[in-house]
Protein backbone atom coordinates (compact mmCIF):
# COMPACT_ATOMS: atom_id res chain seq x y z
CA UNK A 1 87.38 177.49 83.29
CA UNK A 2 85.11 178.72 86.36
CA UNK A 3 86.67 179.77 89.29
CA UNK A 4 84.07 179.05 91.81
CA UNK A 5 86.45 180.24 94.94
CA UNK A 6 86.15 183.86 93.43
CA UNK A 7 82.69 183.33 92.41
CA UNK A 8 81.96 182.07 95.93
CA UNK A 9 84.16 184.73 97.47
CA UNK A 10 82.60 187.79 95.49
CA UNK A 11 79.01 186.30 96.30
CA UNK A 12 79.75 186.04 100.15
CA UNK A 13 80.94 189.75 99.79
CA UNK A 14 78.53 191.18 97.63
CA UNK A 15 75.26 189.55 97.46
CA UNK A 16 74.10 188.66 93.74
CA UNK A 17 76.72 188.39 91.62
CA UNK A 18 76.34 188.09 87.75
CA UNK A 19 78.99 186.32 86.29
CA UNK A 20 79.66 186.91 81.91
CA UNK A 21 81.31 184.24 80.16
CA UNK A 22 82.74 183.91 76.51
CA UNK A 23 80.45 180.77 75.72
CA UNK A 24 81.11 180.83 71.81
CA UNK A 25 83.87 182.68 69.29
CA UNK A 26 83.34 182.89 65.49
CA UNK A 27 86.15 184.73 63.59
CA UNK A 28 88.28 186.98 65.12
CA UNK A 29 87.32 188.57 68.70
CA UNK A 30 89.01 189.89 71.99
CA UNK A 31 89.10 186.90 74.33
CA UNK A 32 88.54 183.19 73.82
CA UNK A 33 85.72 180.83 74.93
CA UNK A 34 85.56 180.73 78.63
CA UNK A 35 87.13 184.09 79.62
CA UNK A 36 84.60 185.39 82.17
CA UNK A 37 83.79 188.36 84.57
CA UNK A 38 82.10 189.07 87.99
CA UNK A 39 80.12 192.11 87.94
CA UNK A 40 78.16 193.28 91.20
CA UNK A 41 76.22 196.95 91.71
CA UNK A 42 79.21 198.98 92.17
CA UNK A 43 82.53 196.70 90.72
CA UNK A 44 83.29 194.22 88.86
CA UNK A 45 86.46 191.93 88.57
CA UNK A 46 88.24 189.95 85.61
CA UNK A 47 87.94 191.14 82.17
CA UNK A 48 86.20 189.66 78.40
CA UNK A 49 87.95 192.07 76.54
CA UNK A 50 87.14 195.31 77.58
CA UNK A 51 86.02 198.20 74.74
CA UNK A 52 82.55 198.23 74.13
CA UNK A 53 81.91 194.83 74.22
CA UNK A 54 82.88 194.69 77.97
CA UNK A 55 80.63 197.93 78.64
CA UNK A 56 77.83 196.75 77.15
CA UNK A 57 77.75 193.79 78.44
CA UNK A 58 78.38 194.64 82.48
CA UNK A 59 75.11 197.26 81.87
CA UNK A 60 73.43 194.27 80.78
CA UNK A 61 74.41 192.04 83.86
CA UNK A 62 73.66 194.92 86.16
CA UNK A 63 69.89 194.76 84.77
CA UNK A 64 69.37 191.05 85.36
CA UNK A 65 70.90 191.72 88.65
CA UNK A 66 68.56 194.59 89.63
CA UNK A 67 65.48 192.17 87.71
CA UNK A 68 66.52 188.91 88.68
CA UNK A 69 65.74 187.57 84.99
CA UNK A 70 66.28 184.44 83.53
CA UNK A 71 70.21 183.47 82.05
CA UNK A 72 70.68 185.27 79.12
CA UNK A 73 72.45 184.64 76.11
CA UNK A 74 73.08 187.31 73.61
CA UNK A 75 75.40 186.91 69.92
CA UNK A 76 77.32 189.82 69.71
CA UNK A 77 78.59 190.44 65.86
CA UNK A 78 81.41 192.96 67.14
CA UNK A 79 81.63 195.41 63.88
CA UNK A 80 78.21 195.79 63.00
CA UNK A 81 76.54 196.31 66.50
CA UNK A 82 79.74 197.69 67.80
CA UNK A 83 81.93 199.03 65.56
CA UNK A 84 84.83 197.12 66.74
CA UNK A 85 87.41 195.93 64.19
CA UNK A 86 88.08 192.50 65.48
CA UNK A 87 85.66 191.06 62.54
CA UNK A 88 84.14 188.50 64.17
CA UNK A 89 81.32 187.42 66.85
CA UNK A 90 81.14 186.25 70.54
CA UNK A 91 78.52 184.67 72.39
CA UNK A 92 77.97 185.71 75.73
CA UNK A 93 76.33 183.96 78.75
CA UNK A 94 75.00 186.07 81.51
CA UNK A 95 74.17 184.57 85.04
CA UNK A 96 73.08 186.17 88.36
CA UNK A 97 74.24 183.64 91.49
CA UNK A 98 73.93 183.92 95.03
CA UNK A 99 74.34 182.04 98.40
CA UNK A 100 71.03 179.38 97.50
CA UNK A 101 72.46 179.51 93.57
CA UNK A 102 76.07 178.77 93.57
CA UNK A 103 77.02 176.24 90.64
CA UNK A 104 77.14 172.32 91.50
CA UNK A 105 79.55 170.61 89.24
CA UNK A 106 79.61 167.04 88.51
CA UNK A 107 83.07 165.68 88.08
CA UNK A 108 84.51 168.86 88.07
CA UNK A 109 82.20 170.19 85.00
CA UNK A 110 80.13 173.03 85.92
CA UNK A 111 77.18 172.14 82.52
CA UNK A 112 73.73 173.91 82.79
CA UNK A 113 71.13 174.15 80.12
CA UNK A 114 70.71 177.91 78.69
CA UNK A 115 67.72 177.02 76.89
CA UNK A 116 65.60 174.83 78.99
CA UNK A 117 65.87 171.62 77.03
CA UNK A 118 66.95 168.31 78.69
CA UNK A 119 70.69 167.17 78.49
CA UNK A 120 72.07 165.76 75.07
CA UNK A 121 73.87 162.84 74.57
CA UNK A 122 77.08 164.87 73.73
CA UNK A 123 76.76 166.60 77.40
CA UNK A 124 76.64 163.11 78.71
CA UNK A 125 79.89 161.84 76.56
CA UNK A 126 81.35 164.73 78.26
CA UNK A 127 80.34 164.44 81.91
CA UNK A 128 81.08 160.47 81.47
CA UNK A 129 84.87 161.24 80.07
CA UNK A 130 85.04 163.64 82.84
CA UNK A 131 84.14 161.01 85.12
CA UNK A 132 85.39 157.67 84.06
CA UNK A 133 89.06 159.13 82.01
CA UNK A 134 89.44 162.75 84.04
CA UNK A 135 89.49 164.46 80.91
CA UNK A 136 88.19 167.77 81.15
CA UNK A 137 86.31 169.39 78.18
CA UNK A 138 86.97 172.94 77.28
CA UNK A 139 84.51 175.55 77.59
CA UNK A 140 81.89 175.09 75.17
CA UNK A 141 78.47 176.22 73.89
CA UNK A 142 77.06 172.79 73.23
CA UNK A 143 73.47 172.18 71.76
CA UNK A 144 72.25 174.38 74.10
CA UNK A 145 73.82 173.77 77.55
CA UNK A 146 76.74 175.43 78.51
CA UNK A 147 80.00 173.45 79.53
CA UNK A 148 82.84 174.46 81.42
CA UNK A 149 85.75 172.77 83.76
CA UNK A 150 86.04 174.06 86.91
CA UNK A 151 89.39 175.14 87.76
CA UNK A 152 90.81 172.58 90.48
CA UNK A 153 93.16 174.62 92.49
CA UNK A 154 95.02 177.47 92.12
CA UNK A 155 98.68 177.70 92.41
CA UNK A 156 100.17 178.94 95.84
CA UNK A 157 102.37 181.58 95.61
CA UNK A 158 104.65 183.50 98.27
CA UNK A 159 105.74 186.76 97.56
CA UNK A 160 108.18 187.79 100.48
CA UNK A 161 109.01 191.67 100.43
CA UNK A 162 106.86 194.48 99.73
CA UNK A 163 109.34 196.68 98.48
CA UNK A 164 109.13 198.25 95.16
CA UNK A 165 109.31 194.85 93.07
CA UNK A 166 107.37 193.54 95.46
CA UNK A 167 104.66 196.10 95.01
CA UNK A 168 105.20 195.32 90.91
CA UNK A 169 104.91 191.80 91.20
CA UNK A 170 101.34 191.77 93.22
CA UNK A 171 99.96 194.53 90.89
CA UNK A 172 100.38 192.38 88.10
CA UNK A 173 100.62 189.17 89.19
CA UNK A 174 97.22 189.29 91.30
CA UNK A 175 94.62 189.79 88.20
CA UNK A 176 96.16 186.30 86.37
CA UNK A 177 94.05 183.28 86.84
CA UNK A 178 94.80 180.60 88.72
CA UNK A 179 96.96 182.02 91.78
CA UNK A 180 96.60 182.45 95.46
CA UNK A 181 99.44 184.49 96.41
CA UNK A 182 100.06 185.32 100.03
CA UNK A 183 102.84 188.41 100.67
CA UNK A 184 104.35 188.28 103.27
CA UNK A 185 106.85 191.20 105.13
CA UNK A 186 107.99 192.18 108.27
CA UNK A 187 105.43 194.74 109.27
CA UNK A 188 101.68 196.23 108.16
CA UNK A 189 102.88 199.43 107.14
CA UNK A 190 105.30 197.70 104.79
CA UNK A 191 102.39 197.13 102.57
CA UNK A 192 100.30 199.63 99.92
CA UNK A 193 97.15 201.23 102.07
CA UNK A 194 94.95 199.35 99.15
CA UNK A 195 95.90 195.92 97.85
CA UNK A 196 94.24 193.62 95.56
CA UNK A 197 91.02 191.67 97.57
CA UNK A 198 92.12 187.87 96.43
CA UNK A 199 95.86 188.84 97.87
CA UNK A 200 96.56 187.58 101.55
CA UNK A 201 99.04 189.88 103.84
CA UNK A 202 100.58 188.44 106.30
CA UNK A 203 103.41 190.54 108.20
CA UNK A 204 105.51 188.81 110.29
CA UNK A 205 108.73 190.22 112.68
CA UNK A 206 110.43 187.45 111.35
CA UNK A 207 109.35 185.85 108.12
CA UNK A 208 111.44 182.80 107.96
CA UNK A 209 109.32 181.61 110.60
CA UNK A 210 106.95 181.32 108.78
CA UNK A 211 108.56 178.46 106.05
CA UNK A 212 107.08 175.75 107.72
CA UNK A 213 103.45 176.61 107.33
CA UNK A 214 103.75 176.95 103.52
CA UNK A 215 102.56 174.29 101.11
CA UNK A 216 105.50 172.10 99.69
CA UNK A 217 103.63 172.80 96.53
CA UNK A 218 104.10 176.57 96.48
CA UNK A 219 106.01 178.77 94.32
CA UNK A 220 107.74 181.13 95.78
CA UNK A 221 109.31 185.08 94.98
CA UNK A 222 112.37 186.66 97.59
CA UNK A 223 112.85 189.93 96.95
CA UNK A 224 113.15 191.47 101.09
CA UNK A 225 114.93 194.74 101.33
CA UNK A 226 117.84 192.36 103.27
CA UNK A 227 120.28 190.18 101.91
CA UNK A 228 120.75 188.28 105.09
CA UNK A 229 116.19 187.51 105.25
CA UNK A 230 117.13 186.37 101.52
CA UNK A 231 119.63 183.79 102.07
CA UNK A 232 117.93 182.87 104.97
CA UNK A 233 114.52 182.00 103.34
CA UNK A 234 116.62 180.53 100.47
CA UNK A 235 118.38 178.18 103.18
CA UNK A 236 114.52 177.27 104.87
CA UNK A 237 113.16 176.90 102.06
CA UNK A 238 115.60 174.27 100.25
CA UNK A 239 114.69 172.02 102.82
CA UNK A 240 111.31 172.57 103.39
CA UNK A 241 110.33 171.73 99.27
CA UNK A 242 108.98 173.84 96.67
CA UNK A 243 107.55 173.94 93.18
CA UNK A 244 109.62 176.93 92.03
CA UNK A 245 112.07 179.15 93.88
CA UNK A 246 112.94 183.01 92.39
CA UNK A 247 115.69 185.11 93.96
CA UNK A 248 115.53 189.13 93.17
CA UNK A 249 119.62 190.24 92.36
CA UNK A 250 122.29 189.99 90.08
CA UNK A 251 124.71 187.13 88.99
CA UNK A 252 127.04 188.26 91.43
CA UNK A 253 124.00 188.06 94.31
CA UNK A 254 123.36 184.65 92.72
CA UNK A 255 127.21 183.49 92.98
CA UNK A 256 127.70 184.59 96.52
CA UNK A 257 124.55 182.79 97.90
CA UNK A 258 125.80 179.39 95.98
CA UNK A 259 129.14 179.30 97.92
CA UNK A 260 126.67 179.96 101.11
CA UNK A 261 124.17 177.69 100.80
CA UNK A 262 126.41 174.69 99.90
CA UNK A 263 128.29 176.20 103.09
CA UNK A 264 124.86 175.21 104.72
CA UNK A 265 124.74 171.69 103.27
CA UNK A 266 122.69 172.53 100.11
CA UNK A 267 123.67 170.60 96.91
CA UNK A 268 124.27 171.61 93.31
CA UNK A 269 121.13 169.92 92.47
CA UNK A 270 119.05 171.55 94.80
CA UNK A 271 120.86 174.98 94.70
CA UNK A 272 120.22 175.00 90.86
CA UNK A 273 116.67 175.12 91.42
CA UNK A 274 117.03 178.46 92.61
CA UNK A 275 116.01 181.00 89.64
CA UNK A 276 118.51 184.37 89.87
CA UNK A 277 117.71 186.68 88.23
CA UNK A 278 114.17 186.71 88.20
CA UNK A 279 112.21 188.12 84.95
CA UNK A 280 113.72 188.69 81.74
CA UNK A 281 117.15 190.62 82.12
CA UNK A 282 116.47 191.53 78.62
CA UNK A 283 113.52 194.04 79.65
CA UNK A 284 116.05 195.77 81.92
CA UNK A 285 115.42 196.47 85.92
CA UNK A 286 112.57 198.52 86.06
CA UNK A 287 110.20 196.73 88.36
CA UNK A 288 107.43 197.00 85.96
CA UNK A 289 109.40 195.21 83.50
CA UNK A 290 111.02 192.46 85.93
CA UNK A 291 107.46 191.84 86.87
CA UNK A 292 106.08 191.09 83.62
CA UNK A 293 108.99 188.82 83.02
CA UNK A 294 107.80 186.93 86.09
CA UNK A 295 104.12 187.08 84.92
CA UNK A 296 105.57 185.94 81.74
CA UNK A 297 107.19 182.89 82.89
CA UNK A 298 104.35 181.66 84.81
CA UNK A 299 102.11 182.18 82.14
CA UNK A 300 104.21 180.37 79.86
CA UNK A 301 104.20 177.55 82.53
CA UNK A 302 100.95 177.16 83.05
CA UNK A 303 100.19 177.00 79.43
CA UNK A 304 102.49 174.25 79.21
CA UNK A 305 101.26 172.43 82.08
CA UNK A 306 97.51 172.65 80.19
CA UNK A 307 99.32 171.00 77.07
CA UNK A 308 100.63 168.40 78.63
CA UNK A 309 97.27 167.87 80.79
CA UNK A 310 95.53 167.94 77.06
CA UNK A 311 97.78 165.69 75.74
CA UNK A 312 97.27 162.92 78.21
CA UNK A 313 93.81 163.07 77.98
């Protein structure tokens, strides 16, 4: 799936961009079709497996970058050229973009020919299901055009509290597909000198002030160093809407702010919706680990929200 906000956003910051993608898999191999990179001069961002595949390819990028070459398309067999023990072979797609050369979808299908032909019929089929049912195809290699959905939207999220967990949760939440988190605490200096570029900060005297700007859609994570800024989003944000709610603390934390927020007029229902604790207590408290719950959960919940999406199709 392309994500042409970051493709957009790394061209506008710097220049030609060459984006890798996983167009084909054959056996066994480190990512699946459509995984992709950025790569510019002096950085890069998102991953296709790292190891030497990953190497190799980003030195190849940066030399269509520097010669402005045609696409190229190169079948890697990962043991013999590599000597990587995955056993199997990838086919990657190398593009250079920039501000005149950003992608065009059609129907929310990024497809472009890699080897000059005209469009097959099975293209078409694909474009016209797109189209006509909203079924998106998955990213395929397909008689020599490549074919990828484009990612719609990404999923708000609110982080509030740049504390330690905080600081866990944005390290390893930022890199995963799909999310535009915005973290939000009460001052500037609350924050890590370097953050993640896709992450917005937004510091703010008194964050529950801001509630009523977010999307009803968002998700959101409390974890302030106060108890009091907790509840308090907790009690804004019940009635302002939300996909998912997740409350840092204990059971005890999570009893206390029941009896308060049904105090406040909250019902069961809605008061269930709150998730305390956050994570997987069985990885323990570390905020590495509590953050990789989190990451797990969403992942988990995005997967099944592709299944379903599938599924109708």
């Amino acid at each position: 799936m392309i994500d042409l906000a970051a493709l957009s956003g790394a061209v506008a910051a710097h220049g030609g961009v060459a984006r890798i993608v996983v167009a084909a898999v054959e056996g066994s191999a480190p990512r699946e079709a459509g995984a992709a990179m950025l790569v510019w001069r002096d950085g890069s961002a998102g991953t296709i497996g790292g190891g030497a595949l990953e190497w190799t390819a980003m030195e190849r990028a940066r030399g269509l970058l520097l010669s402005g070459a045609a696409p190229a398309v190169d079948r890697v067999p990962l043991g013999p050229a590599l000597g990587q023990c995955c056993g199997g072979a990838v086919t990657l797609l190398t593009e250079v973009f920039g501000a005149a050369t950003l992608p065009r979808p059609e129907a929310g299908v990024f497809a472009r020919t890699v080897g000059g032909g005209p469009m097959p019929l099975a293209v078409k089929r694909l474009l016209a299901r797109a189209r006509g049912e909203g079924h998106m195809p998955g990213a395929a290699l397909v008689q020599g055009w490549m074919v990828e959905p484009v990612m719609s939207h990404r999923q708000a999220l609110w982080v509030w509290g740049a504390g330690h967990v905080g600081r866990a949760l944005v390290a390893v939440l930022a890199p995963l597909p799909g999310l535009a988190i915005t973290w939000v605490d009460v001052a500037q200096d609350r924050f890590p000198e370097i953050t993640p570029p896709d992450v917005t900060l937004l510091p703010a005297a008194d964050p529950a002030r801001l509630v009523p700007h977010c999307p009803a859609g968002a998700a959101h994570l409390v974890l302030t160093r106060s108890h009091a800024l907790d509840l308090e989003l907790c009690h804004r944000l019940l009635t302002h809407g939300f996909a998912s709610l997740g409350l840092i603390g204990s059971q005890t934390k999570r009893a206390r702010f029941r009896s308060r927020l049904r105090a406040l007029g909250h019902s069961e229902p809605q008061i269930a919706r709150i998730r305390c604790p956050i994570g997987d207590p069985a990885l323990g408290k570390h905020p590495q680990a509590i953050a990789i719950g989190v990451a797990q959960d969403i992942l988990h919940r995005q997967v099944t929200q592709a299944s379903r999406q599938e599924t109708a199709g």
